[in-house]
C-alpha atoms as a PDB file:
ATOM      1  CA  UNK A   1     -29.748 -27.821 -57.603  1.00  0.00           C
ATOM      2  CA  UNK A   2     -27.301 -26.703 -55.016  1.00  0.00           C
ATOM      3  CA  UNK A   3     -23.663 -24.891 -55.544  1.00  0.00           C
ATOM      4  CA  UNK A   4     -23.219 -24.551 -52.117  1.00  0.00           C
ATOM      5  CA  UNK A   5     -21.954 -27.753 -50.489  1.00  0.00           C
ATOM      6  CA  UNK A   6     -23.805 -27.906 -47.151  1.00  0.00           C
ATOM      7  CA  UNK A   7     -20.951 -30.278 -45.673  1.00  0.00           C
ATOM      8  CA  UNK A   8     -18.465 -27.794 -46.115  1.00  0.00           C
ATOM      9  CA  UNK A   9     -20.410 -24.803 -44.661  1.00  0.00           C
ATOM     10  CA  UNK A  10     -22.297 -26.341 -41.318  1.00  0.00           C
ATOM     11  CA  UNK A  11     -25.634 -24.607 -39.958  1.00  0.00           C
ATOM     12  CA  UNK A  12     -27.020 -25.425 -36.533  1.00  0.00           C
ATOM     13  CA  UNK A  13     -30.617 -25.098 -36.223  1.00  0.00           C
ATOM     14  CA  UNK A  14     -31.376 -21.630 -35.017  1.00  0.00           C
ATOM     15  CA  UNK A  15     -28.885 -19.779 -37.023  1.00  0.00           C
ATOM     16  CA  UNK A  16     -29.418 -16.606 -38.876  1.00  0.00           C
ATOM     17  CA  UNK A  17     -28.507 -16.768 -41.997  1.00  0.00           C
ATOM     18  CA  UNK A  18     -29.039 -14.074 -45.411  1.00  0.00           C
ATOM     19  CA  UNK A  19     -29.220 -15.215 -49.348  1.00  0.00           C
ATOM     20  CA  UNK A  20     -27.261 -12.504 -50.545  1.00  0.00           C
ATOM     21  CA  UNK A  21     -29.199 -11.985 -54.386  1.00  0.00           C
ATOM     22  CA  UNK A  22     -31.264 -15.085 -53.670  1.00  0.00           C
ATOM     23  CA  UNK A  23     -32.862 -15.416 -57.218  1.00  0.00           C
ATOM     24  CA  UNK A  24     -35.527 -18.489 -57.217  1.00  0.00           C
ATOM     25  CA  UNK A  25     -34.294 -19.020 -53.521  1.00  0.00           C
ATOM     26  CA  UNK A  26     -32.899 -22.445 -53.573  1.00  0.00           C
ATOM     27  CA  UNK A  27     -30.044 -22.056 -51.039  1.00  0.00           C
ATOM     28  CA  UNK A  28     -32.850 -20.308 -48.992  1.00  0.00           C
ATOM     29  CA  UNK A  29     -34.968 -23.176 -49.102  1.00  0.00           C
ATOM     30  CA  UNK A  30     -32.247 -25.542 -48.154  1.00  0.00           C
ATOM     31  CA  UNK A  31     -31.745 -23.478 -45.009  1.00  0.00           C
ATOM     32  CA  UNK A  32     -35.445 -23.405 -43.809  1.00  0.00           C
ATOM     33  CA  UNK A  33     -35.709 -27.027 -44.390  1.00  0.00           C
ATOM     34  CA  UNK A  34     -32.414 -27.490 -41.944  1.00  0.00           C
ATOM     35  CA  UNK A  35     -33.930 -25.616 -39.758  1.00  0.00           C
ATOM     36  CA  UNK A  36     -32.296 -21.961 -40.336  1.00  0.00           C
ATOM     37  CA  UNK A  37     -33.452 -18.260 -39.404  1.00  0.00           C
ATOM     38  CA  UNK A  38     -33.228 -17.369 -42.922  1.00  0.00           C
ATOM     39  CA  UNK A  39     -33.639 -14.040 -45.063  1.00  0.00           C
ATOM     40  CA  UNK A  40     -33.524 -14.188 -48.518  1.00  0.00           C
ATOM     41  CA  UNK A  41     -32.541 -10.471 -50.133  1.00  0.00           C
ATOM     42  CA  UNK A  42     -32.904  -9.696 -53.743  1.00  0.00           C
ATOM     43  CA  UNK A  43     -33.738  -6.660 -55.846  1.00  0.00           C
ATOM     44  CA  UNK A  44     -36.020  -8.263 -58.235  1.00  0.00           C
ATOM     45  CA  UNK A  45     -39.444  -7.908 -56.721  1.00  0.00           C
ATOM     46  CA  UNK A  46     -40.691 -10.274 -59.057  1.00  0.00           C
ATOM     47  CA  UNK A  47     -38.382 -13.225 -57.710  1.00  0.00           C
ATOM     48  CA  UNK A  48     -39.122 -11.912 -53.595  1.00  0.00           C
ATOM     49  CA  UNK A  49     -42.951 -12.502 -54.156  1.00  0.00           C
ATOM     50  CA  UNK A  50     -42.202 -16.113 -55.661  1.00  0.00           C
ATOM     51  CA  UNK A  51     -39.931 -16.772 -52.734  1.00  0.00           C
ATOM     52  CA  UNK A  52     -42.260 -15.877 -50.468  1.00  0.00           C
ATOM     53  CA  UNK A  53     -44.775 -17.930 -51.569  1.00  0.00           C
ATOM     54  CA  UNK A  54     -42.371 -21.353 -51.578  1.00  0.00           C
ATOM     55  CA  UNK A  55     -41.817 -20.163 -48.157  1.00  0.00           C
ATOM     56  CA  UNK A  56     -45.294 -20.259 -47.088  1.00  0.00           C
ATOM     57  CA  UNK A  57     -45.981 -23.430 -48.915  1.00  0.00           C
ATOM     58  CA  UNK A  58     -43.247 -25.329 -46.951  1.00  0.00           C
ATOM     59  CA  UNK A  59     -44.278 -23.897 -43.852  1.00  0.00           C
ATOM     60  CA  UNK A  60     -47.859 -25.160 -44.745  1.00  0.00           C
ATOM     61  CA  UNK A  61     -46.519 -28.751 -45.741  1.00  0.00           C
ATOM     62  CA  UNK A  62     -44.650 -29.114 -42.711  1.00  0.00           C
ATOM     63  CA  UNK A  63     -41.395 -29.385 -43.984  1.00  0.00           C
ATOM     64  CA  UNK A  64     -39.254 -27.311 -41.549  1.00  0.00           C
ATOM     65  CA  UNK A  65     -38.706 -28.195 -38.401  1.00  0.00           C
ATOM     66  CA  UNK A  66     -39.847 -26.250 -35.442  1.00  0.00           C
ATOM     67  CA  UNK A  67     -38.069 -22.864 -34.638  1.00  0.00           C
ATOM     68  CA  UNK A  68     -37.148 -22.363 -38.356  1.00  0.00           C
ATOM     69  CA  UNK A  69     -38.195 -19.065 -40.009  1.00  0.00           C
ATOM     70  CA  UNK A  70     -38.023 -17.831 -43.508  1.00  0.00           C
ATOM     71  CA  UNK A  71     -38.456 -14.036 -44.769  1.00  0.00           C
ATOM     72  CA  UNK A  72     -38.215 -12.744 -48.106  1.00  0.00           C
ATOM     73  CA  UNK A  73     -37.387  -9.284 -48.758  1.00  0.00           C
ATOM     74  CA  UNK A  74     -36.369  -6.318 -51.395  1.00  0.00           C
ATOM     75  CA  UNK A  75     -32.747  -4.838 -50.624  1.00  0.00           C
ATOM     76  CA  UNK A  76     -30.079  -3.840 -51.911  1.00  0.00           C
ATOM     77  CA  UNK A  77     -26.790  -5.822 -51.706  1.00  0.00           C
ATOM     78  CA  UNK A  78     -24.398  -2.022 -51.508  1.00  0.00           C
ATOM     79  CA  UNK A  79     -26.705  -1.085 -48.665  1.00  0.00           C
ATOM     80  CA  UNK A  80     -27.854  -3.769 -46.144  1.00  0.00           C
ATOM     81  CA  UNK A  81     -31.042  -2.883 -43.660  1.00  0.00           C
ATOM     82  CA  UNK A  82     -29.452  -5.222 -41.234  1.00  0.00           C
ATOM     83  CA  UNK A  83     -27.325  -4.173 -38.133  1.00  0.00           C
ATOM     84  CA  UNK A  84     -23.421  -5.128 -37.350  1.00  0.00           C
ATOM     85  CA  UNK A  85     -22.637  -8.571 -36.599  1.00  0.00           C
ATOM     86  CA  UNK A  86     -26.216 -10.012 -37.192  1.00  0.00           C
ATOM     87  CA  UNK A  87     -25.700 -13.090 -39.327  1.00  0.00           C
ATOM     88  CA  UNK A  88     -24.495 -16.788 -38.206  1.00  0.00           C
ATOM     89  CA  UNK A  89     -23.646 -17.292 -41.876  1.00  0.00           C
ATOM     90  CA  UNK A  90     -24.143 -15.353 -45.460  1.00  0.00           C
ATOM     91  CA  UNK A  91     -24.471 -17.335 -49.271  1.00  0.00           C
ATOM     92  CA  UNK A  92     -23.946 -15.067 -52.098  1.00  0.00           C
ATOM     93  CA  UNK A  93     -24.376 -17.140 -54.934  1.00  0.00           C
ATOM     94  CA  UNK A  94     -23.626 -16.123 -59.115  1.00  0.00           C
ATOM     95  CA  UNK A  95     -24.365 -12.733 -58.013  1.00  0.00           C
ATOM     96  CA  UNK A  96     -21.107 -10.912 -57.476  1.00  0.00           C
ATOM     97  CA  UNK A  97     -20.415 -11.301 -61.464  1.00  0.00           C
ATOM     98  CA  UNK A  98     -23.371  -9.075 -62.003  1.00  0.00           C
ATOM     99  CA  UNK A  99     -22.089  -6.216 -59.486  1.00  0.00           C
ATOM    100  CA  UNK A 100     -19.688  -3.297 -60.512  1.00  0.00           C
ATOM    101  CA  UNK A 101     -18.634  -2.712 -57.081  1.00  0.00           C
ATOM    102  CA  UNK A 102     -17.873  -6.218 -55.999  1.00  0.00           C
ATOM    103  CA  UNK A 103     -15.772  -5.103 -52.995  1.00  0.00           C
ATOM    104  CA  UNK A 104     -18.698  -2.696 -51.776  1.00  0.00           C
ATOM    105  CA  UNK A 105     -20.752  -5.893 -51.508  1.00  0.00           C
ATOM    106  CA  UNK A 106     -18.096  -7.680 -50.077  1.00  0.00           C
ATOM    107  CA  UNK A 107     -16.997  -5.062 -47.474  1.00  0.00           C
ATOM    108  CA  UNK A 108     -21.263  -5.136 -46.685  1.00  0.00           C
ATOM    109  CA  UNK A 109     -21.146  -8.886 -46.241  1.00  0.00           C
ATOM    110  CA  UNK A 110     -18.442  -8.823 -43.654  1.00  0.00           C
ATOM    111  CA  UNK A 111     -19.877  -5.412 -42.015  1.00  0.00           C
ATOM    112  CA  UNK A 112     -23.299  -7.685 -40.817  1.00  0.00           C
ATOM    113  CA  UNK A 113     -21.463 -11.621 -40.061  1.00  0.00           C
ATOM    114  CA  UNK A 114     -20.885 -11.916 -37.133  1.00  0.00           C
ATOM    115  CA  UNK A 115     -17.265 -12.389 -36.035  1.00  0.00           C
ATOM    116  CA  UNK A 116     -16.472 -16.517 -36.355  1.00  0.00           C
ATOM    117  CA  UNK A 117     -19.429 -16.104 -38.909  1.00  0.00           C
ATOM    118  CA  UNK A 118     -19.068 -18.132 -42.522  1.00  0.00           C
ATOM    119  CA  UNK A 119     -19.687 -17.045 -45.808  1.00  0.00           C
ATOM    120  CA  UNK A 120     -19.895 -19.083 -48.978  1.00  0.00           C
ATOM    121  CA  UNK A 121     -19.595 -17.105 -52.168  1.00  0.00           C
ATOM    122  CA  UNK A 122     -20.220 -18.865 -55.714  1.00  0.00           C
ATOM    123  CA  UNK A 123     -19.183 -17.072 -59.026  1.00  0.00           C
ATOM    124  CA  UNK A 124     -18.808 -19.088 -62.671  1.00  0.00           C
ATOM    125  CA  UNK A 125     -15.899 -20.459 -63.261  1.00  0.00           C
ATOM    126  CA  UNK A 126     -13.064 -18.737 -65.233  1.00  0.00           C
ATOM    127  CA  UNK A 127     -12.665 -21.046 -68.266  1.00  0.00           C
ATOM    128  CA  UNK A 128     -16.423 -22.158 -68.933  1.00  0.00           C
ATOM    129  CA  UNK A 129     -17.372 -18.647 -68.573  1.00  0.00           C
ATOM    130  CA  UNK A 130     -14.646 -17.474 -70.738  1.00  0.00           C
ATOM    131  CA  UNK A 131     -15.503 -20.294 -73.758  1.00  0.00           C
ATOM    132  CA  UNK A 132     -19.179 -19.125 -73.402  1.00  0.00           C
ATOM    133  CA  UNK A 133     -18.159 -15.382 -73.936  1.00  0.00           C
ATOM    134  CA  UNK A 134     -15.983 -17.078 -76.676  1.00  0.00           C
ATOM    135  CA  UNK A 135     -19.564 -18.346 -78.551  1.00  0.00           C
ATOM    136  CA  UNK A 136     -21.837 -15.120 -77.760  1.00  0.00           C
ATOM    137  CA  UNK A 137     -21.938 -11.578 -76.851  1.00  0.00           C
ATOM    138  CA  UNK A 138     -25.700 -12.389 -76.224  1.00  0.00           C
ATOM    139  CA  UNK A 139     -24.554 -13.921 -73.097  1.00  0.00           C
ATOM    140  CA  UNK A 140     -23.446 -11.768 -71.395  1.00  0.00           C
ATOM    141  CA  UNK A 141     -23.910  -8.626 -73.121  1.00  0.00           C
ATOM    142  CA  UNK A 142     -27.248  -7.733 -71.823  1.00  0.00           C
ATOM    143  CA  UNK A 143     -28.698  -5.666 -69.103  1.00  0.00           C
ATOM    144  CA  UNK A 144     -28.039  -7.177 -65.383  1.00  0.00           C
ATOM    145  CA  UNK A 145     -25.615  -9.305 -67.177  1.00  0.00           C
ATOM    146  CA  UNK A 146     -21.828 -10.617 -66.574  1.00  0.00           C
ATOM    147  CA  UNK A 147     -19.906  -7.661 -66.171  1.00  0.00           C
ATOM    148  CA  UNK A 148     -16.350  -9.722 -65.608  1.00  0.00           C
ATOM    149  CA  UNK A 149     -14.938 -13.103 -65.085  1.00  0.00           C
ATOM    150  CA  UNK A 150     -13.425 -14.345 -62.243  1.00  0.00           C
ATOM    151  CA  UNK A 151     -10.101 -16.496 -61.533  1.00  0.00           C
ATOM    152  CA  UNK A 152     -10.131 -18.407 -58.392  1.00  0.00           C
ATOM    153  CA  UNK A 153      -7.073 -16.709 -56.875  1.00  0.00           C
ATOM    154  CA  UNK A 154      -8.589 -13.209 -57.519  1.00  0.00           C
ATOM    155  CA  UNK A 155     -11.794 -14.201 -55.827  1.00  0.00           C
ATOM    156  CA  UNK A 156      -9.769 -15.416 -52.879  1.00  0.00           C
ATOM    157  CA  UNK A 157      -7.790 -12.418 -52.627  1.00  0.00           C
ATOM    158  CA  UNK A 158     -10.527  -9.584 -52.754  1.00  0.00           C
ATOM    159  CA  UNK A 159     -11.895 -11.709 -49.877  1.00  0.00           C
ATOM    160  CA  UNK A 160      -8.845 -11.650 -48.126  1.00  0.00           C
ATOM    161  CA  UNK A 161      -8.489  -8.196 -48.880  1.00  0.00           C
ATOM    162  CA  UNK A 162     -12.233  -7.498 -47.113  1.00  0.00           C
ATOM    163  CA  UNK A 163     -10.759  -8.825 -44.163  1.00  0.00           C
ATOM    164  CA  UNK A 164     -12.278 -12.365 -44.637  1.00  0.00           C
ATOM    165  CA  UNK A 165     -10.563 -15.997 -44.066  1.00  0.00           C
ATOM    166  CA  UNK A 166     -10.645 -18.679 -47.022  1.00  0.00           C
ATOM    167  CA  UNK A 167     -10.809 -22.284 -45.663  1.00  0.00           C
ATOM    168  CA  UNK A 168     -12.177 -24.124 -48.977  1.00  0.00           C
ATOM    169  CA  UNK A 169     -13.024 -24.443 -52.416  1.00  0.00           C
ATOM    170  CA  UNK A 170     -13.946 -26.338 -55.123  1.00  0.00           C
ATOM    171  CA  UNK A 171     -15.994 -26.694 -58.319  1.00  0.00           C
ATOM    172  CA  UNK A 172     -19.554 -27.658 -59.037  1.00  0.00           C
ATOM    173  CA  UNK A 173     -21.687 -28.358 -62.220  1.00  0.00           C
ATOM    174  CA  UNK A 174     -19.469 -30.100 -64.362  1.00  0.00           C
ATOM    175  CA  UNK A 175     -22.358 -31.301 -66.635  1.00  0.00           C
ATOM    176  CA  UNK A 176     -23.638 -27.850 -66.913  1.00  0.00           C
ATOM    177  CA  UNK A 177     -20.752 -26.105 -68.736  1.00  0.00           C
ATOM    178  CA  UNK A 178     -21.673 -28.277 -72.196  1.00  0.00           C
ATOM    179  CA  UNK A 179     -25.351 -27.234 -71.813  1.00  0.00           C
ATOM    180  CA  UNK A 180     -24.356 -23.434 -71.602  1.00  0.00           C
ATOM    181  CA  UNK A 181     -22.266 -23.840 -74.402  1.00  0.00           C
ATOM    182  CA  UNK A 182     -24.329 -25.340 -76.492  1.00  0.00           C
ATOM    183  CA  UNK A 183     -26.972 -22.370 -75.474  1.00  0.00           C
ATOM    184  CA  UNK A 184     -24.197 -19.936 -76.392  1.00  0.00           C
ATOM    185  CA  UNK A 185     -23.483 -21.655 -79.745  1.00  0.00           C
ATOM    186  CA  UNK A 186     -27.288 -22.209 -80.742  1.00  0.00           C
ATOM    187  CA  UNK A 187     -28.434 -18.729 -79.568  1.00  0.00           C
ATOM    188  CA  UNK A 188     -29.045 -17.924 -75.999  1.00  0.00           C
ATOM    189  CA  UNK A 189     -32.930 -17.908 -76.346  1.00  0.00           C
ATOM    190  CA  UNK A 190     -33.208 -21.085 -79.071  1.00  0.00           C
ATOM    191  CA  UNK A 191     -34.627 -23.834 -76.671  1.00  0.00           C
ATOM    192  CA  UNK A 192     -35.710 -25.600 -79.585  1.00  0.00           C
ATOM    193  CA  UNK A 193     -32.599 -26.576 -80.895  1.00  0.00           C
ATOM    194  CA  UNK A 194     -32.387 -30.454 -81.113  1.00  0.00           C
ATOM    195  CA  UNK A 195     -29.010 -30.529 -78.792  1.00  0.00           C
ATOM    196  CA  UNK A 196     -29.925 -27.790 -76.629  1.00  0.00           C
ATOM    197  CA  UNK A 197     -33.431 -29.893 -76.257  1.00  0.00           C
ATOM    198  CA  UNK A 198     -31.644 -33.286 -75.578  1.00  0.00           C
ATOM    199  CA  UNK A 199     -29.006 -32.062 -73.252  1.00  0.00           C
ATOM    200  CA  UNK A 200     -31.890 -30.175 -71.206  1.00  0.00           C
ATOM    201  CA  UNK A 201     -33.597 -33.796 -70.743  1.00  0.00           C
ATOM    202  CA  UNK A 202     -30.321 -35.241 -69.311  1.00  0.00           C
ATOM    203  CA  UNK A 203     -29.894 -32.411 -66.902  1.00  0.00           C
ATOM    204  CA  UNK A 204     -33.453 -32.938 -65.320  1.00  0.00           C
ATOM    205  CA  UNK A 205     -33.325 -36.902 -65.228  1.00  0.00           C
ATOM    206  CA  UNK A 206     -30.405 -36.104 -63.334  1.00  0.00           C
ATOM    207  CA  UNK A 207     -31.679 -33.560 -60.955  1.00  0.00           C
ATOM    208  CA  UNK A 208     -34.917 -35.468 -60.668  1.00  0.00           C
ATOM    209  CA  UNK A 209     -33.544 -39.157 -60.383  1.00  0.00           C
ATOM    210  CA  UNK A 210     -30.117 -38.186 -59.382  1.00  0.00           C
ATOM    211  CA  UNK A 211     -28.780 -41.446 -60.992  1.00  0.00           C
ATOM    212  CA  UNK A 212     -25.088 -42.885 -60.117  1.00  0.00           C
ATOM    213  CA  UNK A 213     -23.910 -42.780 -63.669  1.00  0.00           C
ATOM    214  CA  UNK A 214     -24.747 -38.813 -63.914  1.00  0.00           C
ATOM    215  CA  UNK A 215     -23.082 -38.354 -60.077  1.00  0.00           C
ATOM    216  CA  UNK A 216     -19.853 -39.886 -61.048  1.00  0.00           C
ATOM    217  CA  UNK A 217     -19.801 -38.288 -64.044  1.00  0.00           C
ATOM    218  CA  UNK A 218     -20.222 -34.637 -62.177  1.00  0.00           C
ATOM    219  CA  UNK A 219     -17.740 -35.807 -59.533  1.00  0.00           C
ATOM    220  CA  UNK A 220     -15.243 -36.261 -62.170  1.00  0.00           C
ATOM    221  CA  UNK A 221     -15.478 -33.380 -64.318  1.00  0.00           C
ATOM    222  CA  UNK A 222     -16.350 -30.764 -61.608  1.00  0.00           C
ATOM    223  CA  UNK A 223     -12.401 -29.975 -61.076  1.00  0.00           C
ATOM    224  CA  UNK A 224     -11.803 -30.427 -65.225  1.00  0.00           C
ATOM    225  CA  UNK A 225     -15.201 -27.945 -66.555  1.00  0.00           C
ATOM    226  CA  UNK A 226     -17.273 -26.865 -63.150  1.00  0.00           C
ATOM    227  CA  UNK A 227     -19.532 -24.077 -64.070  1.00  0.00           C
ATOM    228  CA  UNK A 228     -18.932 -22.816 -60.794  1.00  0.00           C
ATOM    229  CA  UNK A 229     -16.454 -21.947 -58.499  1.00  0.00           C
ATOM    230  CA  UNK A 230     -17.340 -21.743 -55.062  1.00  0.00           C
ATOM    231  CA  UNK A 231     -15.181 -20.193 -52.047  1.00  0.00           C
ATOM    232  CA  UNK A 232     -15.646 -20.500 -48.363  1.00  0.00           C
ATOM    233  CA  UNK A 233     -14.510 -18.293 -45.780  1.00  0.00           C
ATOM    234  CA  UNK A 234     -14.767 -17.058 -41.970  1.00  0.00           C
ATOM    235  CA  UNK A 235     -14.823 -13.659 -40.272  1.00  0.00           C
ATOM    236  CA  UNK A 236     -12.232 -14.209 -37.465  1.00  0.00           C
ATOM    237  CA  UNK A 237     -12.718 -12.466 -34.389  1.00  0.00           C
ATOM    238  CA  UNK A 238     -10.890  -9.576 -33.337  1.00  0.00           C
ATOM    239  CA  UNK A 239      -7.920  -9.838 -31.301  1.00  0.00           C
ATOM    240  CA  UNK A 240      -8.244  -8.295 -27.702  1.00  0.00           C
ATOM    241  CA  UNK A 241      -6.425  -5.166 -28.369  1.00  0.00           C
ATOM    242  CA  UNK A 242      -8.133  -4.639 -32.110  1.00  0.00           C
ATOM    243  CA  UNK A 243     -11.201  -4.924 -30.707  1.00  0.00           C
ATOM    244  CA  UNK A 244     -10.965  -2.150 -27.678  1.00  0.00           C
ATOM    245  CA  UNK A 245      -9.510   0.384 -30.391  1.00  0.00           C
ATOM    246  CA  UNK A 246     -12.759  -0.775 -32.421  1.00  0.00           C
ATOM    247  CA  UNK A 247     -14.774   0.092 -29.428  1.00  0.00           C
ATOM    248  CA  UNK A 248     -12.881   3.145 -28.309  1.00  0.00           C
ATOM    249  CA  UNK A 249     -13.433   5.067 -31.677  1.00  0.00           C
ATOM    250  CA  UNK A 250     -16.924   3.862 -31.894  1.00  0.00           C
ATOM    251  CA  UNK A 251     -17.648   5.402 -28.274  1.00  0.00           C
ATOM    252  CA  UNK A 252     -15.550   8.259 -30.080  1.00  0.00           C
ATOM    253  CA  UNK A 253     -17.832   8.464 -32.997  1.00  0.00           C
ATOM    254  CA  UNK A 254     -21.167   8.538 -30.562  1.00  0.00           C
END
């Protein structure tokens, strides 16, 4: 289930490309498979050592093409082990609503892509995520939880404001939103209630089958109740004159 919509933020084969918080890496994956040099980051140890072992089981099965390469890896997202300018493209997806200093990690992101580099960052969107704070503290008051919510124009401006260029957005997971807040309404961790149980069978018919009648429906209430907002954006290059002051206080610096 991608949030990331892979038309709107092109890879080439052979591009380097980071999973900012990857969780169950399934942006990462995506990337291998078209052919990416990709590194999926996350602090949850757990989560790397499942990652890593997709990654070897697709290599095994043949299912990236040749010259693709996959690493999983423990980092942290204030803090990148990665040089300047060293990524084609970055996803950071539902991760920066879990981070108190969400323009550290932004001002990180932009500090390794690569001038002319993209960067597609996903958050939940502000009214499904408001109605499910609405139904339960359990939701997001826990540890590693949702620390804030999100409107679309704030998201775009702290990216502007890390020196970042937005060139798209829109919404994804409009049949999700009901299923969280039935979760929220039912209790968080009560899987076994009948409508949490029933909704959870449409949502894997549709990700398994992907039938028409569940696409249209998504297609038409992803800009009404998207779970997810999702924001693209570029790192322009430097003008001439920026970028000799850049290099004539780094050779300052040295």
């Amino acid at each position: 289930m991608l949030t990331v919509d892979f038309s709107r933020f092109p890879l080439a084969p052979g591009d380097r490309v980071l999973d900012l918080g990857c969780g169950g890496g399934r942006h990462a994956f995506e990337c291998y498979r078209r052919g990416a040099q990709v590194i999926a980051l996350d602090r949850n140890a757990e989560e790397i050592a499942e990652v890593r072992k997709w990654f070897a089981a697709m290599e095994e099965a043949g299912e990236a093409p040749a010259g693709a390469s996959a690493t999983a890896m423990e980092g942290d997202a204030l803090a990148l082990p990665f040089e300047d300018d060293s990524f084609d493209r970055i996803i950071i997806s539902e991760v920066m609503e879990h981070i108190p200093d969400d323009k550290g990690v932004l001002a990180e992101m932009v500090r390794v892509l690569k001038p002319g580099g993209l960067i597609a960052v996903t958050v939940p969107r502000w009214l499904p995520e408001k109605i499910c704070w609405a139904l339960s503290d359990e939701y997001h008051e826990v540890e590693g939880g949702h620390i804030r919510i999100y409107r679309g124009d704030e998201l775009l401006e702290r990216m502007r404001g890390a020196g970042l260029k937005p060139y798209g957005t829109h919404h994804a997971h409009g049949l999700h939103s009901p299923y969280w807040w039935l979760k929220c309404a039912f209790g968080v961790d009560n899987d076994q209630a009948l409508p949490v149980k029933l909704y959870h069978k449409l949502l894997v018919w549709d990700i398994v089958k992907r039938p028409m009648a569940t696409r249209l429906a998504e297609a038409a209430l992803d800009p009404l109740i998207g779970k997810s907002f999702v924001a693209y954006a570029t790192k322009p290059h430097l003008p001439a004159a920026a970028a000799a002051v850049d290099a004539s206080a780094a050779e300052n610096r040295a």
